[in-house]
Every structure is written in C-alpha cells, then in structure tokens.
Protein backbone atom coordinates (compact mmCIF):
# COMPACT_ATOMS: atom_id res chain seq x y z
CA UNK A 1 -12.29 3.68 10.62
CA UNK A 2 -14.81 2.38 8.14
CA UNK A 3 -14.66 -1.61 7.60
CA UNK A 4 -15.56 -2.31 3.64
CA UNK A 5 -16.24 -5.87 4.64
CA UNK A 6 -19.12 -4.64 7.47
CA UNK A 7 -20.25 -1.79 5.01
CA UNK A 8 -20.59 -4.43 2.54
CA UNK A 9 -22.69 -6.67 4.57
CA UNK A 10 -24.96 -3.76 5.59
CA UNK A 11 -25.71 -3.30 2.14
CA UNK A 12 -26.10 -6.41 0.52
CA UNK A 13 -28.46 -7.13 3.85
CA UNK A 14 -30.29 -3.92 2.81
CA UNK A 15 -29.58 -1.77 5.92
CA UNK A 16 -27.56 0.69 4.24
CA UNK A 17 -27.54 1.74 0.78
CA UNK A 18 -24.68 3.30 -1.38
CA UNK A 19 -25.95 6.63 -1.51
CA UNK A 20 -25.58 6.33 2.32
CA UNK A 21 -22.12 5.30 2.95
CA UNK A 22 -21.34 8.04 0.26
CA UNK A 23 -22.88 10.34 3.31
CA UNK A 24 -20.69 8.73 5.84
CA UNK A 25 -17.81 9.49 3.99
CA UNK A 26 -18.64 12.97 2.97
CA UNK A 27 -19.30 13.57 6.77
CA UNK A 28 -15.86 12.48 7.99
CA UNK A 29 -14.58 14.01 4.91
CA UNK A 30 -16.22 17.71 6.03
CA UNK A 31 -14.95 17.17 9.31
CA UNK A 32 -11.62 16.46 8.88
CA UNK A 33 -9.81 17.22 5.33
CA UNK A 34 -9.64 20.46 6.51
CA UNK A 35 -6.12 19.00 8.81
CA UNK A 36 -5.63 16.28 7.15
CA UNK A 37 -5.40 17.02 3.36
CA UNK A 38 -5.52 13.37 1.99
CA UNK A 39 -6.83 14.48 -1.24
CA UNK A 40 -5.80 16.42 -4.04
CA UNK A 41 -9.62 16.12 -5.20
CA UNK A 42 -12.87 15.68 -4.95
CA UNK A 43 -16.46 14.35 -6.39
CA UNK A 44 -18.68 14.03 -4.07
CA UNK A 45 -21.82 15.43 -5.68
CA UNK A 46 -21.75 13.52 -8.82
CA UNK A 47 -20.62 10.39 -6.69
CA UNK A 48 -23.71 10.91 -4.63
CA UNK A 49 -26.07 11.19 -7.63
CA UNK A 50 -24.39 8.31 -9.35
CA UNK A 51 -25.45 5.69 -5.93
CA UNK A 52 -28.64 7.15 -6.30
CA UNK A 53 -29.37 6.47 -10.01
CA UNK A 54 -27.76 2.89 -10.17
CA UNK A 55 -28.30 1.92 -6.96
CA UNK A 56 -29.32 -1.69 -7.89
CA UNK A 57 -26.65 -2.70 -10.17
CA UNK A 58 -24.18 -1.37 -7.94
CA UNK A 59 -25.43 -3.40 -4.85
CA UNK A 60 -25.51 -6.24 -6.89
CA UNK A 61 -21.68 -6.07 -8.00
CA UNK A 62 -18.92 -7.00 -6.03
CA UNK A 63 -17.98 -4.44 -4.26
CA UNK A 64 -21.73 -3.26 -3.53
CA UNK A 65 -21.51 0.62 -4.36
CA UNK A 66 -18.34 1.25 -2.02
CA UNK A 67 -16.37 4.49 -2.13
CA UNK A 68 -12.75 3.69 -3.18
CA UNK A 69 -10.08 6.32 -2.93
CA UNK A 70 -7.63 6.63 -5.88
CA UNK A 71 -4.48 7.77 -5.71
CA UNK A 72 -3.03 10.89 -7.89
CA UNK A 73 -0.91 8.73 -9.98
CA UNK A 74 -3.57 6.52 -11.74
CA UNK A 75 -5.56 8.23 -14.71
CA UNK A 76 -9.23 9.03 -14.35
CA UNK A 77 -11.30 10.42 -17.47
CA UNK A 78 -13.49 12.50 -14.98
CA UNK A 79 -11.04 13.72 -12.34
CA UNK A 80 -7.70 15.37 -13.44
CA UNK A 81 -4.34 13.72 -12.85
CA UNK A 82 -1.68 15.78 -11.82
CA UNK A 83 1.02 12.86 -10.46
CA UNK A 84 1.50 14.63 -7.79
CA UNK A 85 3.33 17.83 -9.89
CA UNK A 86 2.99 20.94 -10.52
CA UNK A 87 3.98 20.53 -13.76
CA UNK A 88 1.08 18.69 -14.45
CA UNK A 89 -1.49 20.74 -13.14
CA UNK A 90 -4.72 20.46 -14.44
CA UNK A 91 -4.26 17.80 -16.70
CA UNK A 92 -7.14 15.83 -17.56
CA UNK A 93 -6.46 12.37 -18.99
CA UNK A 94 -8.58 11.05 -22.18
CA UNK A 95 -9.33 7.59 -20.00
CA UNK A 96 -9.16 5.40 -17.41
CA UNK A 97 -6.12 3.48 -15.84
CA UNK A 98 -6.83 -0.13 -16.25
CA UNK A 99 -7.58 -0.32 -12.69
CA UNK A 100 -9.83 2.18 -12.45
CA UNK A 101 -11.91 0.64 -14.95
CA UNK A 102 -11.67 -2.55 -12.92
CA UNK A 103 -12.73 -0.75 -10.03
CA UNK A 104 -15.78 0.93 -11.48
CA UNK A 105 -16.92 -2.26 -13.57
CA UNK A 106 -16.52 -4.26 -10.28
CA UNK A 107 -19.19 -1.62 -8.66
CA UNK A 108 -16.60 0.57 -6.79
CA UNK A 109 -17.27 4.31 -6.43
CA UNK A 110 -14.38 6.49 -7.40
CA UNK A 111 -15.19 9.52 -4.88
CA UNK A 112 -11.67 11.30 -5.24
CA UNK A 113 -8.07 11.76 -5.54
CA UNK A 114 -6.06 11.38 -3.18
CA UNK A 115 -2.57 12.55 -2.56
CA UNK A 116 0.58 11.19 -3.79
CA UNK A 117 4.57 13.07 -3.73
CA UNK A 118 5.24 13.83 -6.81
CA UNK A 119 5.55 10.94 -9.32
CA UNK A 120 5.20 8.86 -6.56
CA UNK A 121 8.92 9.50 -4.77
CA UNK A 122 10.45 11.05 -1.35
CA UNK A 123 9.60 14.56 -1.41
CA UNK A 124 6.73 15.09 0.70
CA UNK A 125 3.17 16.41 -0.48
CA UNK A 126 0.31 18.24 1.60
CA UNK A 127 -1.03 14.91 3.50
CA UNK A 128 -0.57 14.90 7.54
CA UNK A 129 -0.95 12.06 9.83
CA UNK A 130 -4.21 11.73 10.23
CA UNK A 131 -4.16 11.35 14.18
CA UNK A 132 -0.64 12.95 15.20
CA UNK A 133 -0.10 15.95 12.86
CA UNK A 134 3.29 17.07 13.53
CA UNK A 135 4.10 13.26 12.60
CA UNK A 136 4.62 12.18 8.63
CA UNK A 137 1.61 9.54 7.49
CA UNK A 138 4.78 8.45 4.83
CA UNK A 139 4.82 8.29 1.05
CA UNK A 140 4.19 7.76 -1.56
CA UNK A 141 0.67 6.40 -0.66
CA UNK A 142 -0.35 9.31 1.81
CA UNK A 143 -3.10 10.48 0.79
CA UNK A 144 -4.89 7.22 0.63
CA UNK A 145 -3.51 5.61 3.57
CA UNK A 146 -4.42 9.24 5.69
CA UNK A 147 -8.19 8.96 4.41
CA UNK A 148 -8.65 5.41 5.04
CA UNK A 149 -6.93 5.84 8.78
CA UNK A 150 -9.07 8.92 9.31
CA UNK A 151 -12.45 7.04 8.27
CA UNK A 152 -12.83 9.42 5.07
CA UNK A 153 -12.92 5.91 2.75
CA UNK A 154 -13.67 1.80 3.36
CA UNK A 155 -10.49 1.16 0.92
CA UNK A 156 -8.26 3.65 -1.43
CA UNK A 157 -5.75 2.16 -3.96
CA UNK A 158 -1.97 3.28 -3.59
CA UNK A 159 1.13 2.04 -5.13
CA UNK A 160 4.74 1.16 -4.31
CA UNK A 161 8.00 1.13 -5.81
CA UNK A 162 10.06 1.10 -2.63
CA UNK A 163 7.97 0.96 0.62
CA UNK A 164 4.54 3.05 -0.28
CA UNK A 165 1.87 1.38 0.76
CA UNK A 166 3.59 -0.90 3.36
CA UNK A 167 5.24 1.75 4.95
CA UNK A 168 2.03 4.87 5.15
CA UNK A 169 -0.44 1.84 6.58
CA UNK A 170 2.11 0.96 9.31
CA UNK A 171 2.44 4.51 10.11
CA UNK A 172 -1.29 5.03 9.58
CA UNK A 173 -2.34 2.04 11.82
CA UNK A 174 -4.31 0.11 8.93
CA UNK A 175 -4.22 -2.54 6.59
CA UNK A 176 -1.56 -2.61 3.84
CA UNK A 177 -1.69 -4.97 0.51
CA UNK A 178 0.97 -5.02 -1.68
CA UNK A 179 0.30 -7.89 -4.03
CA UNK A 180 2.75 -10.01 -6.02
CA UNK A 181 3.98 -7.94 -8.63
CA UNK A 182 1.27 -7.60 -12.18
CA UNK A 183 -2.08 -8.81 -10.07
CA UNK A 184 -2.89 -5.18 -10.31
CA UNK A 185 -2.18 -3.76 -13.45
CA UNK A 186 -0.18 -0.32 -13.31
CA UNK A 187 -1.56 0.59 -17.42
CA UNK A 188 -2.11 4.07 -17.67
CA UNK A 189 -0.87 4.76 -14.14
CA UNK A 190 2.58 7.36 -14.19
CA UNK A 191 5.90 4.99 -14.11
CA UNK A 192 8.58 5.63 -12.05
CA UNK A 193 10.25 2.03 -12.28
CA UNK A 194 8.51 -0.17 -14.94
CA UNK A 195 10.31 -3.12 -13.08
CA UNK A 196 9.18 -1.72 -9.49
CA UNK A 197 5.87 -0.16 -9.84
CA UNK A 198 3.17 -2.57 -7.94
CA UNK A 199 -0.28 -1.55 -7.15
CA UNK A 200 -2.03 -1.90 -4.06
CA UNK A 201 -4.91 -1.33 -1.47
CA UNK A 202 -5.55 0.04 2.02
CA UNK A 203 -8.10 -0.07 4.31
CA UNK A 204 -9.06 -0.61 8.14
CA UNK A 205 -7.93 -4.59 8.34
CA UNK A 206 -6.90 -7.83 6.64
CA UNK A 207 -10.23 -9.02 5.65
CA UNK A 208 -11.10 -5.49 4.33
CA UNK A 209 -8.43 -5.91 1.95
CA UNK A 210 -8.89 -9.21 1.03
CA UNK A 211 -12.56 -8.22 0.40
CA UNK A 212 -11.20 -5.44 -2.02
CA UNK A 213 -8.47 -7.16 -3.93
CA UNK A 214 -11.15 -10.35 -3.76
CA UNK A 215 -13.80 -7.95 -5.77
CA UNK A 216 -11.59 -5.56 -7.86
CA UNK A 217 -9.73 -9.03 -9.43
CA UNK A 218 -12.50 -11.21 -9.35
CA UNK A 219 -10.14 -13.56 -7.63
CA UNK A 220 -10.54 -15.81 -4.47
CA UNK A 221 -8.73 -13.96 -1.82
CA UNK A 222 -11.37 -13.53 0.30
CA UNK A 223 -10.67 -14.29 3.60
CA UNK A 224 -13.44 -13.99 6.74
CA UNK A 225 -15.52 -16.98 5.06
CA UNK A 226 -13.82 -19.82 6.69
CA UNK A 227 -11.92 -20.37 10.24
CA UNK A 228 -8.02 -19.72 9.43
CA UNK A 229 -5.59 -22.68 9.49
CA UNK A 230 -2.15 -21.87 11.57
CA UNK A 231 0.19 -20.82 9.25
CA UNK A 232 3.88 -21.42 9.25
CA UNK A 233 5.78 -18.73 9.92
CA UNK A 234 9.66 -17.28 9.86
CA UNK A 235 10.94 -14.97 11.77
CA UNK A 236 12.73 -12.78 9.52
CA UNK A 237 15.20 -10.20 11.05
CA UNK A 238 17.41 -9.20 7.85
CA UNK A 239 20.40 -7.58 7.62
CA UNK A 240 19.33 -4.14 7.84
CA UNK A 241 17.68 -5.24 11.34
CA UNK A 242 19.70 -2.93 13.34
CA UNK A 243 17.74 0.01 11.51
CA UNK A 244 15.04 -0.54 13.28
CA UNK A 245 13.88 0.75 16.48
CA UNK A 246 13.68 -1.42 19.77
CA UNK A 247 9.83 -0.59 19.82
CA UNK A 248 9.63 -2.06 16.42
CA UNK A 249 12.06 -4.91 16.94
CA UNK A 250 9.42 -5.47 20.09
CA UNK A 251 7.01 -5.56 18.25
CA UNK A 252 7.95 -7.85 15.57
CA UNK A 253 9.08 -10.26 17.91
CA UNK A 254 5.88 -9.81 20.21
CA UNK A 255 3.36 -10.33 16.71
CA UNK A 256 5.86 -13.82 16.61
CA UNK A 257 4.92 -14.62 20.09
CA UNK A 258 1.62 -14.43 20.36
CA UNK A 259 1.46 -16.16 16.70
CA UNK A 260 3.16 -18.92 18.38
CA UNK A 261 0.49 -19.31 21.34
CA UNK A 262 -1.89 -19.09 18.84
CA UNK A 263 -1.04 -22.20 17.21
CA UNK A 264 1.13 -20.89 14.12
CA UNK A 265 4.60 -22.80 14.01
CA UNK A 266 7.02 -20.17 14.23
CA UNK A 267 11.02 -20.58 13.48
CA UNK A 268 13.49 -17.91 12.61
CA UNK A 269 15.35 -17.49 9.33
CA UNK A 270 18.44 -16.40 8.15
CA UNK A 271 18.91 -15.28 4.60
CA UNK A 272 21.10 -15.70 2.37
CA UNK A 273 24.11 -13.69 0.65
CA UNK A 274 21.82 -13.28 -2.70
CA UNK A 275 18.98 -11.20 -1.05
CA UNK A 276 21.41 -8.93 0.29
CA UNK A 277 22.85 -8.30 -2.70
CA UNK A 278 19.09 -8.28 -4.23
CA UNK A 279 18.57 -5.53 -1.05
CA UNK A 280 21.62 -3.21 -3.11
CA UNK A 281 20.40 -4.05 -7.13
CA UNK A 282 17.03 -2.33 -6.11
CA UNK A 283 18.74 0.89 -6.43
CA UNK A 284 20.50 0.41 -9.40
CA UNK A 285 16.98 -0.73 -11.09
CA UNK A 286 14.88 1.94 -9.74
CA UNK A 287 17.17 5.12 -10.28
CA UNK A 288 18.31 3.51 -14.05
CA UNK A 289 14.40 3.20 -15.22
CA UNK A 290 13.57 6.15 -13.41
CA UNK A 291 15.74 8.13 -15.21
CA UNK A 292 14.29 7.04 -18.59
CA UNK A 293 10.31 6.91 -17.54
CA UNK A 294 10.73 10.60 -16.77
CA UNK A 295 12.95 11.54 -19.81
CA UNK A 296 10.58 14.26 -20.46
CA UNK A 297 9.83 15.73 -17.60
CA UNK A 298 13.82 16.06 -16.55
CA UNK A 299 14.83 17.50 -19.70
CA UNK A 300 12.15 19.78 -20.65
CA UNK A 301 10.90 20.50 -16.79
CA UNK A 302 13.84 20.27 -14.68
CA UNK A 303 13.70 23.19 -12.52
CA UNK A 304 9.98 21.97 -10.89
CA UNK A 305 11.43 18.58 -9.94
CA UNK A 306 11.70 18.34 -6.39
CA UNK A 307 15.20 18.00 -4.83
CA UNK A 308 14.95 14.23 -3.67
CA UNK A 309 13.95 13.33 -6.95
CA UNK A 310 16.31 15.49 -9.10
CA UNK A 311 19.25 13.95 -7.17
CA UNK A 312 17.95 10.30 -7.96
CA UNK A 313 17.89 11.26 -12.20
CA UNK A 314 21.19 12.75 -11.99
CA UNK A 315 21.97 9.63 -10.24
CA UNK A 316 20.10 7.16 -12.40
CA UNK A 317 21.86 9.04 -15.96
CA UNK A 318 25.36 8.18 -14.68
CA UNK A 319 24.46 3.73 -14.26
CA UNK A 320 25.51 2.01 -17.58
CA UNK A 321 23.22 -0.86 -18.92
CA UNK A 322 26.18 -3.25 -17.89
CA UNK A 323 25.38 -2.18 -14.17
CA UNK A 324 21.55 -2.18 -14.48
CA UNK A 325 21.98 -6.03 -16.28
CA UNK A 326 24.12 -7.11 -13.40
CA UNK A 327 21.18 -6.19 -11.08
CA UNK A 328 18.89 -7.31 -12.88
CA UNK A 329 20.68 -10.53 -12.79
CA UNK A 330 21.28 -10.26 -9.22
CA UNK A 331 17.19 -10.14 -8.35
CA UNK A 332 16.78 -12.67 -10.78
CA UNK A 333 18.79 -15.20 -8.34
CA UNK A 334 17.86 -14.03 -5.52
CA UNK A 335 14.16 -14.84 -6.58
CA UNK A 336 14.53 -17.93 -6.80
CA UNK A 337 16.60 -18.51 -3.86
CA UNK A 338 13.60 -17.02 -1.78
CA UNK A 339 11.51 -19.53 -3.55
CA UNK A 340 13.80 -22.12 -2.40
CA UNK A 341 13.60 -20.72 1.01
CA UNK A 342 10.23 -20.70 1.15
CA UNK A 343 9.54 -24.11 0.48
CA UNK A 344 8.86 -24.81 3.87
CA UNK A 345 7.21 -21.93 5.40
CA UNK A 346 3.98 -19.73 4.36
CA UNK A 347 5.18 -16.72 4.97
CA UNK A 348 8.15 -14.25 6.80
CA UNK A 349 7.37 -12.04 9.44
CA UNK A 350 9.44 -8.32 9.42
CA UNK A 351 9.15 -5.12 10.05
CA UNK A 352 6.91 -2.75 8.17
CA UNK A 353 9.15 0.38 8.87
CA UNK A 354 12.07 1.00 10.74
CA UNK A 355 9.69 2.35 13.97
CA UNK A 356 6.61 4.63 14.41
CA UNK A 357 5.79 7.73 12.11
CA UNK A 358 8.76 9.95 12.13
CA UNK A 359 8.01 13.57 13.89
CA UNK A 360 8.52 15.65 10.89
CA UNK A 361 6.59 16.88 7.68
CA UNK A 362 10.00 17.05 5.52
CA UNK A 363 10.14 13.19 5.55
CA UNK A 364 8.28 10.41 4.28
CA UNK A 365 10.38 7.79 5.98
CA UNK A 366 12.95 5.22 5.01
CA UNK A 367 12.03 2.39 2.80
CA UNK A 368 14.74 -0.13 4.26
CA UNK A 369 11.96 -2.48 5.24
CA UNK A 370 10.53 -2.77 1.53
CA UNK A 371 13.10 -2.64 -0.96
CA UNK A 372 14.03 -6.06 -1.02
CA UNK A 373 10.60 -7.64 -1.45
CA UNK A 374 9.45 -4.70 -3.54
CA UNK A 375 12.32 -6.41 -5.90
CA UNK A 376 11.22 -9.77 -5.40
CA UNK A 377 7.25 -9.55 -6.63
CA UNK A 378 6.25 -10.99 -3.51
CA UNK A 379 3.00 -10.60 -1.89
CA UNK A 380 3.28 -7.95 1.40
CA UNK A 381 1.11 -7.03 4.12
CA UNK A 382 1.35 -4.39 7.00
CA UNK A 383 -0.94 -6.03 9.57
CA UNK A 384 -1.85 -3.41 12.42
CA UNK A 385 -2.80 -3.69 15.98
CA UNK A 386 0.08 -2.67 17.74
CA UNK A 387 1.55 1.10 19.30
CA UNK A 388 4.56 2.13 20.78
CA UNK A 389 4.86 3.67 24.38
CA UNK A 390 3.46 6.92 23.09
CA UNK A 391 0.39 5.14 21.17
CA UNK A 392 2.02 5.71 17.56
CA UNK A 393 1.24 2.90 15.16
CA UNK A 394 4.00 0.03 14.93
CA UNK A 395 2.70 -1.92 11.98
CA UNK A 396 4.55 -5.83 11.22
CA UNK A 397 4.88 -7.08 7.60
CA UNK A 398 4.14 -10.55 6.56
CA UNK A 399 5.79 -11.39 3.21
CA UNK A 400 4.75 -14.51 1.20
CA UNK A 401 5.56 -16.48 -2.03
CA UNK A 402 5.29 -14.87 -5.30
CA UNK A 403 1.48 -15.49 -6.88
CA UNK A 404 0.68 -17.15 -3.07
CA UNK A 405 -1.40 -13.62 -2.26
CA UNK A 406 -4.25 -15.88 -0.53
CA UNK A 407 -1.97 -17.82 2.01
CA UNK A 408 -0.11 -14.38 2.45
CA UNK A 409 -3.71 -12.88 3.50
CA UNK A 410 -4.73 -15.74 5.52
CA UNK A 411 -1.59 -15.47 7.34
CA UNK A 412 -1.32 -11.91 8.40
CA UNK A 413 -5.33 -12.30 9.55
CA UNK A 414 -3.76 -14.68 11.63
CA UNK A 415 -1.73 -12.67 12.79
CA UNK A 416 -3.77 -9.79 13.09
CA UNK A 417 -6.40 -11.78 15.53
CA UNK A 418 -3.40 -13.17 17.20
CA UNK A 419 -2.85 -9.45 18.70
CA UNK A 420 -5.92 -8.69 18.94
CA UNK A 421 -7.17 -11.47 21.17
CA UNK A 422 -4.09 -10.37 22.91
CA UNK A 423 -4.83 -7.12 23.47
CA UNK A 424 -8.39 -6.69 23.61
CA UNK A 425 -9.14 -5.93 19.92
C-alpha cells in the first residue's frame, strides 16, 4: 500500500515529485485493475500533464500533488458521474461536488472514479477484493477502499449511510474515517438519506487519514506530529454482539488487551435502552428519505433499480411521517444519552463488521456494526492490523464524541501501534 503521509514527506523533501507518484499509481493501476475493477474511470494522462505543469503550487499545498480517488457518487465537471447506475450512464455533471473542489483547491489530484453500488446501497457493483477475489471488498465504498488496499491510490474519498466506509476498509485491511456527521460536506454528491449520508476517507493507516482529512478541511487533525497520550477507552460489545464472529469478537477483545498493556485505561460499557432503540429508528430514517431522494428515479426508472434497492423504496413509501418523527425523536435521545455516556471516556472500541470479508460477490456485507453510530454523527474509525486464521482482514472500530474527530484519531493510532508493536508491524 501507498502511505500519503510518507509520499508527502518525499515530496515536500524534494525526493519525489507529483508527476512521479502519478507513475506509481498508474503502474499498480496497469498491473492490477485488470482483477480488481476499483474504478468505473479513469484520467491518468491529463492527471499526469496537470503534476507536470503546476508542479510547484501543488507541492506547496497541503496535500502536495497527491492522487485522491473519488468515488462514483460525488460530481466531477471533468469525469462523468454515473452513481453507480445504469440509468445514469454517461452523464456528465456541469460542476464539482463541494468536496471535490476542496480536494483540488487543497492540491489533491483527482486521478479517477472509483466504484460505488448503485446510489450507494446493497447491490453489488464490479469491484473484487483486492487480495482474495472470490471474497466481497463490501459496499458501498468498494471501489475506493479496493484501490487504496491494492496500492492503486495514497487516499480515495467514500461515503456511508449505513456501514460504507467502515465496513470495505475492515474488509480491505486499511484505514477507515468516517467523520462526525457535516465535516465533509455531501453538496452535489447523490443522496440516499439526507439525514445519513456522511463523507469519508481511506487509505493505508491512521495517520494517512488524519493527514488527508487534516489537508482537505484545513483542520488540525493531524496526528504523527506529537507522541500520543493513552486514551481512555470502553469496551463496547452492543446488543447485536452475538452477530459477530468469534474471530472478530477475538479480535476486538485482543485490540482491548494490548491497548491496556499499552497504557490506555480500558473498562467495558453497557448501553443503554435508547441506543437500541436508536439501532431500530435507523431504518425507519434511511428507507423514509430514501424513498423521497430517489422520487425520480423510482417512478420514471423503476425497472433498472436493482432488487435490494427496489425492495427498500417499496418499503420506505409504506412509513408515515408519524413513524419517521418518532425516529427521529428516538436518535435525537439517544444522542444525547451517548454524550452523557461519554463523559468519561475518549472513545468505544467495537467491531468494524460482523467478521472477515464474506466469500461471495452477491454480497456486500451486513451493516449491523454501523448503523447505530452512522445515526448518531459520531466520529468512526476502522483501525487495521489484525487477520483471522486464514489471513483475511479483521478490522476494530473506535467510535468517539460527536465534533471530537481529533481525540477519535489519536485514539485508534493508539490503537493501531498497540497491535502493531504486538505483532511485529
């Protein structure tokens, strides 16, 4: 895998330049797409010439000239945006997304699409898992999370409404940053759930995607500048914690573990009533907006929906506005009695999936894991680092407070060094 914040340093030290790293990346992305399929296109040449001609104002913005991956659900003015559907094929959007823009005015390098189900839901698209094919790399988010895991990109953008960029980086083995919800803006991007829909970025580890999120917001979440202090953490299992498989309960509990002899302070936690009631509401949100943000498409287009989706708008057209308040209502509460929670601790520790990449392509995977915090805005990250007995990915999920996206980071690079000092990384 490619490490943005090493790629970074190379450049701004004047070892590398742009136009090279676009190489590197076109290299990989020759040897590999081929299997893989993370994107549903590319710009290579005109990505190339651009890191030639401006190589010295993009060295000297923040994110020094770096490809960036974006995923098929965000408009571009030069690249088309499909959303994933054939019923958008070809279409070629008058502008930018709002984070695109922030992207390319913060020096990133937009080198392609990449590959998202359509609008962003359960039925599969063309990605595989980048290092076990027969196995899904999940969705939405698989494209990006594919190329970053098969060293095609430094960082690629994503998005989640449920699980989707949580989920692909824990099956992908890499870094996963959802943020708390509006730090990335989701203008001009293809809605599924206007209450739901939260941007966020991949790439090889924690301080890779602090170093992107850091650059693209021009916010201080960097994180390999100064030692990290032992976090507090809590030990999360949840009530759907029976879903998940004894590898990934291992796993969870060894990440605790070995936070512990690290020198975090690690308790477990029980939640409340209101979060599992939060866990049901999400449904009842997501499939009533759903049903409205893609009015059009469902009425006029029907036929090319695929079948996961098409069940959840004939789902989402029989909830009443009564039923979608009363959830509404529900995550209200149960936001604030995770703040309350939360009042002593930094962040929770959970699962990132319910085990390792599934063995089928029909599948993206089950979003049990990422519902619930989806819902509640908070910051999320898949830290990676540890396999199952069969060397699949088993990725763990540190959650934090709403708008506390730096002590969330700091914490899962904890967390991440915590493994790997444990197991040779």
């Amino acid at each position: 895998m490619l490490s943005a914040l090493e790629l970074a340093g190379r450049i701004e030290a004047g070892d590398l330049t742009p136009a090279d790293v676009v190489d590197i990346c076109a290299e990989t992305i020759a040897a590999h797409e081929s299997e893989v399929h993370a994107f549903a296109r590319l710009d290579i040449e005109r990505v190339r010439q651009r890191a030639q001609d401006a190589a010295e104002a993009l060295v000297a913005a923040p994110l020094r000239g770096l490809p960036v991956g974006i995923k098929d659900l965000f408009d571009t003015a030069d690249l088309p945006t499909a959303y994933g559907s054939p019923i958008y094929a070809g279409h070629q959007p008058k502008s930018d997304a709002a984070l695109v823009s922030m992207i390319r005015r913060a020096g990133g390098l937009v080198l392609g699409k990449t590959v998202t189900t359509p609008f962003a839901f359960l039925d599969p698209g063309k990605t595989r898992h980048p290092h076990h094919r027969d196995h899904t790399p999940g969705g939405s988010s698989s494209g990006s999370a594919a190329a970053v895991a098969a060293g095609m990109l430094p960082i690629a953008i994503g998005s989640q409404t449920g699980g989707s960029v949580i989920r692909p980086a824990s099956y992908c083995g890499i870094a996963g940053f959802k943020p708390s919800f509006r730090l990335l803006p989701m203008t001009g991007a293809k809605a599924l759930a206007w209450s739901l829909d939260t941007a966020g970025i991949f790439a090889a580890g924690i301080a890779d995607i602090a170093l992107a999120a850091a650059a693209i917001t021009g916010r201080d979440l960097r994180v390999d500048k100064a030692q990290t202090a032992a976090p507090r953490i809590a030990l999360a299992r949840t009530h759907v914690w029976a879903q998940a498989s004894e590898a990934m309960q291992d796993a969870v509990e060894h990440a605790a573990r070995l936070s512990d002899r690290a020198g975090a302070r690690v308790a477990e936690v029980r939640l409340p009533p209101a979060l599992e009631d939060a866990f049901r509401a999400h449904a009842t949100i997501q499939d009533f907006e759903a049903w409205r943000a893609l009015a059009f498409e469902y009425d006029h287009h029907r036929d090319a929906i695929g079948p996961r989706l098409r069940e959840l708008l004939d789902r989402g057209q029989t909830i009443t506005p009564d039923d979608y308040d009363s959830a509404r209502r529900a995550a209200r509460r149960a936001r604030q009695v995770l703040a309350d929670l939360m009042v002593d601790t930094d962040v929770l520790l959970t699962p990132s999936a319910p085990g390792a990449a599934p063995k089928t392509l029909g599948s993206t995977g089950a979003p049990v894991f990422n519902r619930l915090w989806t819902l509640m805005g908070a910051p999320c990250i898949n830290v990676p680092g540890l396999v199952d007995s069969v060397g699949l990915p088993l990725g763990v999920q540190v959650i934090g407070r709403f708008a506390r996206d730096r002590t969330a980071l700091e914490a899962a690079l904890f967390v991440e060094q915590a493994i790997a000092g444990a197991h040779g990384g």
